[in-house]
Protein backbone atom coordinates (compact mmCIF):
# COMPACT_ATOMS: atom_id res chain seq x y z
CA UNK A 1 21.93 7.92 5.24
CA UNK A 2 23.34 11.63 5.34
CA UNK A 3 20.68 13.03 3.19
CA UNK A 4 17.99 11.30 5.49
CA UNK A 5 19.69 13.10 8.67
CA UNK A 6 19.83 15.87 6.76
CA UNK A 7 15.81 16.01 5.91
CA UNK A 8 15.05 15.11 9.13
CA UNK A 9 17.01 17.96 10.59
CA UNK A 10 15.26 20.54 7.58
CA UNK A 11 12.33 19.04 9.01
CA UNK A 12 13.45 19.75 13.42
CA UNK A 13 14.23 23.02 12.50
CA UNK A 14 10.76 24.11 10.36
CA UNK A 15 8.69 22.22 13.26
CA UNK A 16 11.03 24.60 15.88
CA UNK A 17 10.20 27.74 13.82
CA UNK A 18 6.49 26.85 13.40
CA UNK A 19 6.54 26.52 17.77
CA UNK A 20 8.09 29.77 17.85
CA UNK A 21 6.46 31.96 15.95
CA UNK A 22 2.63 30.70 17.31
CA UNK A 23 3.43 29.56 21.14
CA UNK A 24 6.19 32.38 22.05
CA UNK A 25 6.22 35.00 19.74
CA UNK A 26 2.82 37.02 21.89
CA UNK A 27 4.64 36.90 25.22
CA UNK A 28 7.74 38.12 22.97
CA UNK A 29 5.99 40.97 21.39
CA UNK A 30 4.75 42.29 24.91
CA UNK A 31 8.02 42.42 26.85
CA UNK A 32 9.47 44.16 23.81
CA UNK A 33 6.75 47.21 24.17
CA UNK A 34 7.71 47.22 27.86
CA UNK A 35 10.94 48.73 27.35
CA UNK A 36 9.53 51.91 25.99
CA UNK A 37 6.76 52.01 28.70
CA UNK A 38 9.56 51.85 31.32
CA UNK A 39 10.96 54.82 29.86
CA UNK A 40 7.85 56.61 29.64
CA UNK A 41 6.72 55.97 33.16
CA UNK A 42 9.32 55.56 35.36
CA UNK A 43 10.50 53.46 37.97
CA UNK A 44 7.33 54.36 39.83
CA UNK A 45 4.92 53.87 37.24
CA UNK A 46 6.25 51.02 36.73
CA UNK A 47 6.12 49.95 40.01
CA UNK A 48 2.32 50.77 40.07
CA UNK A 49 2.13 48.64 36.84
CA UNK A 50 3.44 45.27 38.62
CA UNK A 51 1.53 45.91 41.99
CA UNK A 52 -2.00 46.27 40.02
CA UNK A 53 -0.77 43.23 37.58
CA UNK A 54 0.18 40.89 40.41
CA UNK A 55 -3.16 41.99 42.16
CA UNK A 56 -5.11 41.21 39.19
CA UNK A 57 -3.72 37.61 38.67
CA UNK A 58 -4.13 37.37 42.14
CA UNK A 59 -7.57 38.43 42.00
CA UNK A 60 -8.95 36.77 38.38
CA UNK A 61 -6.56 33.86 38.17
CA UNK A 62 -9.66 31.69 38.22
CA UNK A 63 -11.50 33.79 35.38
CA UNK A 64 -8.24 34.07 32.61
CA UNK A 65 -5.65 30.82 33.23
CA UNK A 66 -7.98 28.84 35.05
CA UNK A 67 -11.20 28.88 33.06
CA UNK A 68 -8.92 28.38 29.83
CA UNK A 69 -7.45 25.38 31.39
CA UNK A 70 -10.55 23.78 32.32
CA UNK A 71 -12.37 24.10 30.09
CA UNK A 72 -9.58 23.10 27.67
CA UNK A 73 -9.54 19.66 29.95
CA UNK A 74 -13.30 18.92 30.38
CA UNK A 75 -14.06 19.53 26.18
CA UNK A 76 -11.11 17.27 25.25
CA UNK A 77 -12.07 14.44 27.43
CA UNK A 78 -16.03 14.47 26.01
CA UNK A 79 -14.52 15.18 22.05
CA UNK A 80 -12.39 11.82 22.79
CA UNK A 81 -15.82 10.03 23.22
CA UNK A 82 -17.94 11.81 20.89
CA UNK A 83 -19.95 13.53 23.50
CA UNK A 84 -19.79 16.92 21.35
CA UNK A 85 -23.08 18.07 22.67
CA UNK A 86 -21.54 18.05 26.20
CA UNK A 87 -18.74 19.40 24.96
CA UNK A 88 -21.01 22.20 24.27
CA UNK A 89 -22.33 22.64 27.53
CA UNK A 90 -18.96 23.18 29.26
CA UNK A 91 -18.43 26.10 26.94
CA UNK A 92 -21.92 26.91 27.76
CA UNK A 93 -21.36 27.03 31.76
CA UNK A 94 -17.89 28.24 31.22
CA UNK A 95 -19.46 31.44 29.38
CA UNK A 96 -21.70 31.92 31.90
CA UNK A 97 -19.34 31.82 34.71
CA UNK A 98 -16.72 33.77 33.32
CA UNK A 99 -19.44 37.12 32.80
CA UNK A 100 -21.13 36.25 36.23
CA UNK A 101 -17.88 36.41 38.30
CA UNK A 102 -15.99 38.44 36.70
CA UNK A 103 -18.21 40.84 37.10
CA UNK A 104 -18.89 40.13 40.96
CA UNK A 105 -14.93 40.58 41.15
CA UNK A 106 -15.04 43.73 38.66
CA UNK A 107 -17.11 45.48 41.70
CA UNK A 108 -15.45 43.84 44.45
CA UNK A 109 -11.44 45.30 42.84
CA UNK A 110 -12.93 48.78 42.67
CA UNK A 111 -14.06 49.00 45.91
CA UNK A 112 -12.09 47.38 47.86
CA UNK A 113 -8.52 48.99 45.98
CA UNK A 114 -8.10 52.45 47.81
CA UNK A 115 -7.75 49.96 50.87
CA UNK A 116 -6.04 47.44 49.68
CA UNK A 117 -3.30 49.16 47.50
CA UNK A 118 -1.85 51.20 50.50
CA UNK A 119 -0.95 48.57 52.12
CA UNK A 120 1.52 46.91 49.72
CA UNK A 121 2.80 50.32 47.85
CA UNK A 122 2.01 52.63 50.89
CA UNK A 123 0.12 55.49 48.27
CA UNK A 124 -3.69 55.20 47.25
CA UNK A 125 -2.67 56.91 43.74
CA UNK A 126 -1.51 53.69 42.60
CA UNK A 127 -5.14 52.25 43.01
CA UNK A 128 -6.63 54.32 39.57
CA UNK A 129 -4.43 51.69 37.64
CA UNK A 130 -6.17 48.51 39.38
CA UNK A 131 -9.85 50.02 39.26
CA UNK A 132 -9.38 50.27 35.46
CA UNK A 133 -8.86 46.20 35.45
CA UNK A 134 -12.14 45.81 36.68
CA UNK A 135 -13.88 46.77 32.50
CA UNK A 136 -10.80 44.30 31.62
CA UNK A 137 -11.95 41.47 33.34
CA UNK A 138 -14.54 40.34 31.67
CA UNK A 139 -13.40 40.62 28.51
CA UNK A 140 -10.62 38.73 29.40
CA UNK A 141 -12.32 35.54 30.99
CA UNK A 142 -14.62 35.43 27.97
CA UNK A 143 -10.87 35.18 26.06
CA UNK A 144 -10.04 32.30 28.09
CA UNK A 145 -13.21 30.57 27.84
CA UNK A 146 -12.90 30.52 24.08
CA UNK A 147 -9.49 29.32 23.61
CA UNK A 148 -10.06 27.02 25.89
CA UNK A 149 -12.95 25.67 23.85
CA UNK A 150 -10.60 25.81 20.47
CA UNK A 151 -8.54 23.71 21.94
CA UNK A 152 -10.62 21.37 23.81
CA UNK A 153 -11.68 20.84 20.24
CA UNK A 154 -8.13 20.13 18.67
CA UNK A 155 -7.63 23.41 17.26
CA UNK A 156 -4.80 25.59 19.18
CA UNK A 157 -4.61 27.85 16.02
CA UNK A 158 -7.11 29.90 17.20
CA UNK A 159 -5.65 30.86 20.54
CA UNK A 160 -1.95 31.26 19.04
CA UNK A 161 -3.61 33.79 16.68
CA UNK A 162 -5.36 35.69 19.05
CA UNK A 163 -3.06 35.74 21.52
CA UNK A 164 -0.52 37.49 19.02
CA UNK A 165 -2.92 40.04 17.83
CA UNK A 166 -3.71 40.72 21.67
CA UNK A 167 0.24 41.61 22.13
CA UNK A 168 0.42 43.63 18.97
CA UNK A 169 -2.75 45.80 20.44
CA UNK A 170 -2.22 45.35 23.60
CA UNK A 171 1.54 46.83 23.41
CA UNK A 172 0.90 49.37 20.77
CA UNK A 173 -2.25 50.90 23.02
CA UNK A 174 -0.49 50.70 26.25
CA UNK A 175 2.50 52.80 24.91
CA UNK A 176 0.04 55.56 23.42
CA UNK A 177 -2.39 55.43 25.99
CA UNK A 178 0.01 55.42 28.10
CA UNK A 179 2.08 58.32 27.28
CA UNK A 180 -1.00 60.69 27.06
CA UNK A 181 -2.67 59.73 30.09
CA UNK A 182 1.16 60.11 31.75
CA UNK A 183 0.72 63.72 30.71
CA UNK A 184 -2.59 63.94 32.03
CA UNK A 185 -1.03 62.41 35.25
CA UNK A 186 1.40 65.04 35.04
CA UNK A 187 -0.78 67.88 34.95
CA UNK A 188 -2.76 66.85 37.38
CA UNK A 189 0.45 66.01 39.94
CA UNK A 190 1.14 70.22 39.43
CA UNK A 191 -2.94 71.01 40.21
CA UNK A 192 -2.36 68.82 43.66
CA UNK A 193 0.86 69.49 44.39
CA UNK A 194 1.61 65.34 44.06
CA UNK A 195 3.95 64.03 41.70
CA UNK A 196 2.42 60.35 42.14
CA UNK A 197 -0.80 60.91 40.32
CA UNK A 198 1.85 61.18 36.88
CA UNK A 199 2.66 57.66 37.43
CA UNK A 200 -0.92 56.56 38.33
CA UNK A 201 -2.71 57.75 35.42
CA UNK A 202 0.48 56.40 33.59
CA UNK A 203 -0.15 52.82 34.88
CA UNK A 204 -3.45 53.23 34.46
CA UNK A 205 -2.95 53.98 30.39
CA UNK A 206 -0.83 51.00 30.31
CA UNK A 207 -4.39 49.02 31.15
CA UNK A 208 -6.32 50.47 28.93
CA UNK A 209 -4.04 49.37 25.95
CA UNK A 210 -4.06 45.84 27.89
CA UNK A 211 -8.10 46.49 27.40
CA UNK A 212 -7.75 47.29 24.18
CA UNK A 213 -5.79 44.19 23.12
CA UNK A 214 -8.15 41.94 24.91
CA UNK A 215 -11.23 43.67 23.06
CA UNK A 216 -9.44 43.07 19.59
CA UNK A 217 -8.78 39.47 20.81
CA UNK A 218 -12.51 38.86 21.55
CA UNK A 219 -13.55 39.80 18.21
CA UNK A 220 -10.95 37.89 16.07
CA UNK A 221 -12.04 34.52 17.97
CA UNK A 222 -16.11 35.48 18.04
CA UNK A 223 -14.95 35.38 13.67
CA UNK A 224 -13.11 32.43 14.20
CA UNK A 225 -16.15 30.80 16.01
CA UNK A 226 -18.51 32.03 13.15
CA UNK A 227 -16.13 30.22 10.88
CA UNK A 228 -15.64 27.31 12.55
CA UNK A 229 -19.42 27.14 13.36
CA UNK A 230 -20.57 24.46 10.58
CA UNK A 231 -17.54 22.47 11.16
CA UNK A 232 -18.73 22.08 14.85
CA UNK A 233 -22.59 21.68 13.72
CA UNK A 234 -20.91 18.70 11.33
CA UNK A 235 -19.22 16.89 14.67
CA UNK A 236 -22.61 17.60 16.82
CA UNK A 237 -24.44 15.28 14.27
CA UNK A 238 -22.03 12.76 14.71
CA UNK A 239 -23.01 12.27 18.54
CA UNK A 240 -25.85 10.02 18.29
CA UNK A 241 -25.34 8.76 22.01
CA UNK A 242 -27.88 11.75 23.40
CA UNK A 243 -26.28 11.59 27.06
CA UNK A 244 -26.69 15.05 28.39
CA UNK A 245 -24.76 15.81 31.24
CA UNK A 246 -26.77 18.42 33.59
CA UNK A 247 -25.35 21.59 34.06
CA UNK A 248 -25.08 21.13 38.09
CA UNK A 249 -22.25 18.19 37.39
CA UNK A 250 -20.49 20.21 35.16
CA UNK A 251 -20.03 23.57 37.20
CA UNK A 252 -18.93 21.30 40.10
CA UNK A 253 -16.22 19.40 37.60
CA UNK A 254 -15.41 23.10 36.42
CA UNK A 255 -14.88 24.44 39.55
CA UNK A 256 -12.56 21.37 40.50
CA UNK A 257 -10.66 21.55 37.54
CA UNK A 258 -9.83 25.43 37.95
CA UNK A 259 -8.84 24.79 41.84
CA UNK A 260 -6.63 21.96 40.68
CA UNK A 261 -4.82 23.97 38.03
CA UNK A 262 -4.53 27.23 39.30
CA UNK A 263 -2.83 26.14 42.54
CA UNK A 264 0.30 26.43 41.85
CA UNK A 265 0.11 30.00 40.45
CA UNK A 266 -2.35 31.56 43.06
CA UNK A 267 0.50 30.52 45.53
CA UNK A 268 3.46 32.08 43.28
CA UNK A 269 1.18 35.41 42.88
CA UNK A 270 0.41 35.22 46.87
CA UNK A 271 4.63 34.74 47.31
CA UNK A 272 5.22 37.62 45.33
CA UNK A 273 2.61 40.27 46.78
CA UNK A 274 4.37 39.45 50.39
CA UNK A 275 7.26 40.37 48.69
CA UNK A 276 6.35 43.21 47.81
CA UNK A 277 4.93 43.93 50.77
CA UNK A 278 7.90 43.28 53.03
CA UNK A 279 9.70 44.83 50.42
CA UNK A 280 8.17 48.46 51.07
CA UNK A 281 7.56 48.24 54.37
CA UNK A 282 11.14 47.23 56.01
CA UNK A 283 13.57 49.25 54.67
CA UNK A 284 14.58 52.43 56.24
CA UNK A 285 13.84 55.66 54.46
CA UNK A 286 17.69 56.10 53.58
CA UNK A 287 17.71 52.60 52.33
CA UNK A 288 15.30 53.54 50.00
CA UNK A 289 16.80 56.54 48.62
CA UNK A 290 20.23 55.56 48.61
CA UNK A 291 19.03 51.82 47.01
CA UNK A 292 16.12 51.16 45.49
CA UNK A 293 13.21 53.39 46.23
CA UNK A 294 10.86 51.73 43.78
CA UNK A 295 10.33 48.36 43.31
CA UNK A 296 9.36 49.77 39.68
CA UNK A 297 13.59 49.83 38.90
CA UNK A 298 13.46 46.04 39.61
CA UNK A 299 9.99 45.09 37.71
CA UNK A 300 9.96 47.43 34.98
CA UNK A 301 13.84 47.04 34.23
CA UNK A 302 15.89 44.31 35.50
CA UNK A 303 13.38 41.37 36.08
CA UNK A 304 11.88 42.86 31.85
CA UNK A 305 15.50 41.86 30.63
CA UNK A 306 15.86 38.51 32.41
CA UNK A 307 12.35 37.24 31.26
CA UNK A 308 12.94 38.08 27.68
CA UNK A 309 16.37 36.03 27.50
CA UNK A 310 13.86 33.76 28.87
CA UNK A 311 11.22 34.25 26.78
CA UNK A 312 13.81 33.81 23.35
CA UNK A 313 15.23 30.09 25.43
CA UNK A 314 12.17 28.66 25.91
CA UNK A 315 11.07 29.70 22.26
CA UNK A 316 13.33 27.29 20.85
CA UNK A 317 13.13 24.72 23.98
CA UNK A 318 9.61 23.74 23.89
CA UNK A 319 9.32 20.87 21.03
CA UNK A 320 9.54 18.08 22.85
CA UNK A 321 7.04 18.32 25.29
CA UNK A 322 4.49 16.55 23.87
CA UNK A 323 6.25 13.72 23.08
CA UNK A 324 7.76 13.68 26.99
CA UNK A 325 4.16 13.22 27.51
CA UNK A 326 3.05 10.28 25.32
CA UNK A 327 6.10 8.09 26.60
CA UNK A 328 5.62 8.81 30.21
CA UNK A 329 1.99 7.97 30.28
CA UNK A 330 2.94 5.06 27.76
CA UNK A 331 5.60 4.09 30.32
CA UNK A 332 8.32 4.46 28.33
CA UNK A 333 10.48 5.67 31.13
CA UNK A 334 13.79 5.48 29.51
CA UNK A 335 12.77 6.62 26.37
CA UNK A 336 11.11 9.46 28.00
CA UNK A 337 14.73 9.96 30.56
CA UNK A 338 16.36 10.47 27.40
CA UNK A 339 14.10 12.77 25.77
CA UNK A 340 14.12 14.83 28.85
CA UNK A 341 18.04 14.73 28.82
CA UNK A 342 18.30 16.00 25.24
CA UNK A 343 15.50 18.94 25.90
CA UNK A 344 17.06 20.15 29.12
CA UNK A 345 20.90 20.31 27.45
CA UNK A 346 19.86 22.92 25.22
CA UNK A 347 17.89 24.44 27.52
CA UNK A 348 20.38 24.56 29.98
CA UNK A 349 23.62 25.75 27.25
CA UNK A 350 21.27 28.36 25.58
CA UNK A 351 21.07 29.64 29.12
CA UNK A 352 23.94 29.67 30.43
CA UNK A 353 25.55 31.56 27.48
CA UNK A 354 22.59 34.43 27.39
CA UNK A 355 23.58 34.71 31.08
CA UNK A 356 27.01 35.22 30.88
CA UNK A 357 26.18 37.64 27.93
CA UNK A 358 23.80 39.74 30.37
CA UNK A 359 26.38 39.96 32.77
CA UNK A 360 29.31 40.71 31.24
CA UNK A 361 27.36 43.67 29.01
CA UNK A 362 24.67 44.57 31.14
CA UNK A 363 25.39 48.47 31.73
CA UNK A 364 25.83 48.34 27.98
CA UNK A 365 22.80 46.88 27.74
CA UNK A 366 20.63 49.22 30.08
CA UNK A 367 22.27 52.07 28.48
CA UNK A 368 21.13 51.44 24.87
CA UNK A 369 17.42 50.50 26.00
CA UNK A 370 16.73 53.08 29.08
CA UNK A 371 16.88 56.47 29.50
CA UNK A 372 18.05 56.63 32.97
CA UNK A 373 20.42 53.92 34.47
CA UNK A 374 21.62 53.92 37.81
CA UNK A 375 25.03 51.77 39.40
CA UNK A 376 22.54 49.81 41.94
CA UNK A 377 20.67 48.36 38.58
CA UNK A 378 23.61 47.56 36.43
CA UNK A 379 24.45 45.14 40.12
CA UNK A 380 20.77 44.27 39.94
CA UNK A 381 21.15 42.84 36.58
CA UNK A 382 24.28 40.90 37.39
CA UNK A 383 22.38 39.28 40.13
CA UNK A 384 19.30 38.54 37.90
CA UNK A 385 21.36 37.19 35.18
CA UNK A 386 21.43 34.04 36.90
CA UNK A 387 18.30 33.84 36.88
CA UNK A 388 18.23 33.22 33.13
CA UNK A 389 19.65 29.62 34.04
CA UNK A 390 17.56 29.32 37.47
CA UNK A 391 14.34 31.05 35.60
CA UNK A 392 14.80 28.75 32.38
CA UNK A 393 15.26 25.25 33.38
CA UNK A 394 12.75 25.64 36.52
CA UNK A 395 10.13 26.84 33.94
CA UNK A 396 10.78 23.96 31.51
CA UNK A 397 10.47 21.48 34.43
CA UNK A 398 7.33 22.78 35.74
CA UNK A 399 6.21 22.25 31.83
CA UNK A 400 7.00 18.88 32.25
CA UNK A 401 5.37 18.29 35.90
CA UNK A 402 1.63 20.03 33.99
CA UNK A 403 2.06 17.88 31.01
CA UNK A 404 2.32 14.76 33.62
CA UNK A 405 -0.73 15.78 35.54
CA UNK A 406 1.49 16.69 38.47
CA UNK A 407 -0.13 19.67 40.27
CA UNK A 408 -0.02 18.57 44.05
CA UNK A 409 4.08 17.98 43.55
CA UNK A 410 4.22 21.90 42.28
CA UNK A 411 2.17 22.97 44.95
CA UNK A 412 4.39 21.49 47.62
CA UNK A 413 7.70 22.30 46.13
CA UNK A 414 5.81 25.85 45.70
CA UNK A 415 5.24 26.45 49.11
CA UNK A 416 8.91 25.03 50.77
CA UNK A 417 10.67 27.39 47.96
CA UNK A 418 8.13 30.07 49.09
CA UNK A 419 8.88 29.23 52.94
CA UNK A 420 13.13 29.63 51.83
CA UNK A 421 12.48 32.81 50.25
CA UNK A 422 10.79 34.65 52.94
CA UNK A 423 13.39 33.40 55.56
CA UNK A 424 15.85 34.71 53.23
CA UNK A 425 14.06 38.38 52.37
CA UNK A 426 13.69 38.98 56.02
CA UNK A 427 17.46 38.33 57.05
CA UNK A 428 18.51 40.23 54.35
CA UNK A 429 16.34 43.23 54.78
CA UNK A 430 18.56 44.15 57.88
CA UNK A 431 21.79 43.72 56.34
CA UNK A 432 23.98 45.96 53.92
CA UNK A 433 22.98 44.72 50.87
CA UNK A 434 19.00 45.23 51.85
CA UNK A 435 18.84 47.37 48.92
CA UNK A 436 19.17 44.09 46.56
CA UNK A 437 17.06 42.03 48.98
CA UNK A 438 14.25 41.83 46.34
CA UNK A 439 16.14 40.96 43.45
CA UNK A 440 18.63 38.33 45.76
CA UNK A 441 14.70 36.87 47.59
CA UNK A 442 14.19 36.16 43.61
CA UNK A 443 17.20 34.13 43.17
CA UNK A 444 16.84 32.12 45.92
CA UNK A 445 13.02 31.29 45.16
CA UNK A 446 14.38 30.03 41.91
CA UNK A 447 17.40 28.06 43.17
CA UNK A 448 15.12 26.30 45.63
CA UNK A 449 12.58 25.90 43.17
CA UNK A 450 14.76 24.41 41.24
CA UNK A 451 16.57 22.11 43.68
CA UNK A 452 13.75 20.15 44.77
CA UNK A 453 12.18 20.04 41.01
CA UNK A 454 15.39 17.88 40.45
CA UNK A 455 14.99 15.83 43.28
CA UNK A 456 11.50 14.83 42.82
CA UNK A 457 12.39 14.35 38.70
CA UNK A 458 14.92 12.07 39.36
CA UNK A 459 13.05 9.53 41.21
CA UNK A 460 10.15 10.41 39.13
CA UNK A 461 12.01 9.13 35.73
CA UNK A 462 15.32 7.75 37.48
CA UNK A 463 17.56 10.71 36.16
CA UNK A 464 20.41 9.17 37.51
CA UNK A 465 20.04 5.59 35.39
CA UNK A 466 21.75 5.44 32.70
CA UNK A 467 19.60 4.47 29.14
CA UNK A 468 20.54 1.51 27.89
């Protein structure tokens, strides 16, 4: 009996490893190169960095996580009926969606940026990093379009893969690009007499390396696509029921889909822009240089550590997902009450001790990884290291709500934890501690978030019950 434990355990921990190293390990890789970027850039380059990110997901979340998803969806429903000619024909539309918007966004971000950049950092320089997005675009909803083919098609290989070699290029070219085009910046800041365009054209290296890892990950899975080709020709022969769907149908179902599952994120992007916003534009100007004058210290620094403790948790968290989702559409509801119990206990104790661990050495911490560390972000950190717990388990949950189809409960708990966190930013904005208010706003997003994910789990799947 022990030795059968025992190989079933040997057996846990290799299936654990084999989750880590292909579903977290790209994610991993690029919040490791981030530390060194922060260096090299600076609280304001980094603060450039997240504006033009968030305004990108903002602005594309449609072409990269939505496409992927959709398309994902709509192939593995037609592959479970043998319609692999269809299934052909959503990759089809999906390519030729991705290049036609995308590029109708690419020219609509570089126009419209000097205008719209101002008004969230207050500087235009920060714009030359959002322009460059518009050449990574496409590139990157032609990404999501093929993995979400691969794995439409059973194969999530692939995407793993490519994904991974994206980080490794991504990272590696944003650091190098990155540094030179910093000194470029820097040269330029001494021609104009403006010490902003160093951290612009800093940023704006930073994307191209993100360009270059997408470009690297479009050619690995155009290989893997050659390769797989006669494996797919093989299935196409096996649909002999010739029921073409037209095109019109499926751009309508695509377009559907990518509303449905992109929801939820659109609204967490929109939530933190405002942020930002408010962030920049309420506090007094000796608020900002006695706190935090860039919201770069808080993106590029604190909010970098917190994610990669979460990052490592939900590494070894993430097994039991799939099998959450087979007893809960199965109806198993106890069997999937305790499955959720035993996922979310180690979720919850990995936390909890990382946490404590960021907290009690967290100057030590920002010391050995940054150059410059000031007493506001060592309190910064404290604050944010309970957001390892908050971060963790919420993230995990909202796993569990996509894996049970449950997109309009996100949404809603979404926007009440969005309506708490405003309240809460702009009462705190006026009071001593303003200079934390971003970094407290985030905390309390997460608490509510959190909050109301267990009170709609536990009449979702009885948490309270005890299994029998």
């Amino acid at each position: 009996m022990t030795d059968v434990r025992s190989k079933r355990n040997k057996f846990a921990n290799k299936k654990r490893v084999g989750v880590w190293e292909t579903a977290m390990t790209a994610p991993l890789i690029f919040l490791l190169f981030r530390i060194p970027l922060a260096n090299i850039m600076g609280n304001e380059g980094n603060g450039y960095l997240a504006v033009s990110w968030e305004l990108y997901i903002f602005t594309t979340i449609f072409l990269t996580h939505g496409i992927s998803a959709a398309v994902y969806e709509m192939v593995k429903k037609r592959v479970q009926k043998n319609l692999y000619h269809n299934s052909v024909r959503v990759f089809s539309v999906a390519l030729g969606l991705s290049v036609t918007v995308s590029i109708l966004s690419g020219i609509i971000i570089y126009f419209s940026s000097h205008y719209i950049y101002p008004i969230i950092y207050g500087v235009r320089t920060g714009a030359i990093s959002f322009k460059v997005f518009t050449i990574y675009l496409p590139v990157a909803a032609l990404c999501g379009s093929f993995r979400g083919y691969f794995e439409g098609m059973g194969s999530k290989m692939p995407t793993h893969y490519s994904k991974i070699a994206e980080a490794v290029v991504a990272g590696t070219g944003g650091l190098l690009l990155g540094g030179i085009l910093n000194s470029y910046g820097e040269k330029v800041s001494a021609l104009l007499f403006d010490a902003s365009f160093k951290a612009g054209f800093g940023a704006a290296g930073v994307i191209f390396g993100l360009l270059s890892g997408a470009l690297v990950a479009l050619c690995l899975l155009l290989v893997i696509y050659k390769i797989y080709q006669l494996s797919f020709q093989q299935l196409l022969k096996k649909d002999d029921t010739r029921i073409f769907e037209k095109y019109g149908s499926i751009i309508k179902e695509m377009i559907y889909m990518i509303i449905i599952t992109t929801a939820p994120v659109l609204f967490l992007k929109i939530y933190r822009i405002i942020s930002f916003t408010l962030y920049q534009k309420s506090l007094a100007v000796d608020q900002k240089i006695n706190g935090i004058r860039y919201i770069g210290s808080y993106h590029g620094k604190i909010i970098l550590l917190v994610y990669l403790a979460v990052t490592v948790i939900l590494g070894f968290t993430c097994t039991g997902i799939g099998r959450l989702r087979r007893t809960f559409f199965q109806e198993k509801i106890k069997l999937c009450r305790r499955y959720y119990w035993e996922e979310i206990k180690v979720v919850l104790i990995s936390s909890v001790i990382l946490s404590i661990a960021l907290f009690a050495g967290g100057r030590f911490l920002l010391n050995l990884l940054f150059q410059t560390v000031n007493d506001y972000e060592v309190t910064m950190l404290k604050i944010g290291a309970i957001g390892v717990v908050l971060i963790s388990v919420a993230t995990y949950n909202y796993r569990i709500f996509s894996s049970f189809q449950k997109n309009l409960p996100v949404f809603i708990i979404f926007l009440i934890a969005f309506t708490v966190q405003m309240a809460a930013l702009l009462l705190i904005l006026n009071t001593n501690i303003s200079a934390f208010s971003i970094i407290i706003a985030e905390m309390i997003f997460w608490a509510a978030t959190l909050i109301l994910q267990m009170v709609y789990l536990s009449k979702l799947l009885k948490l309270t019950q005890r299994n029998v």
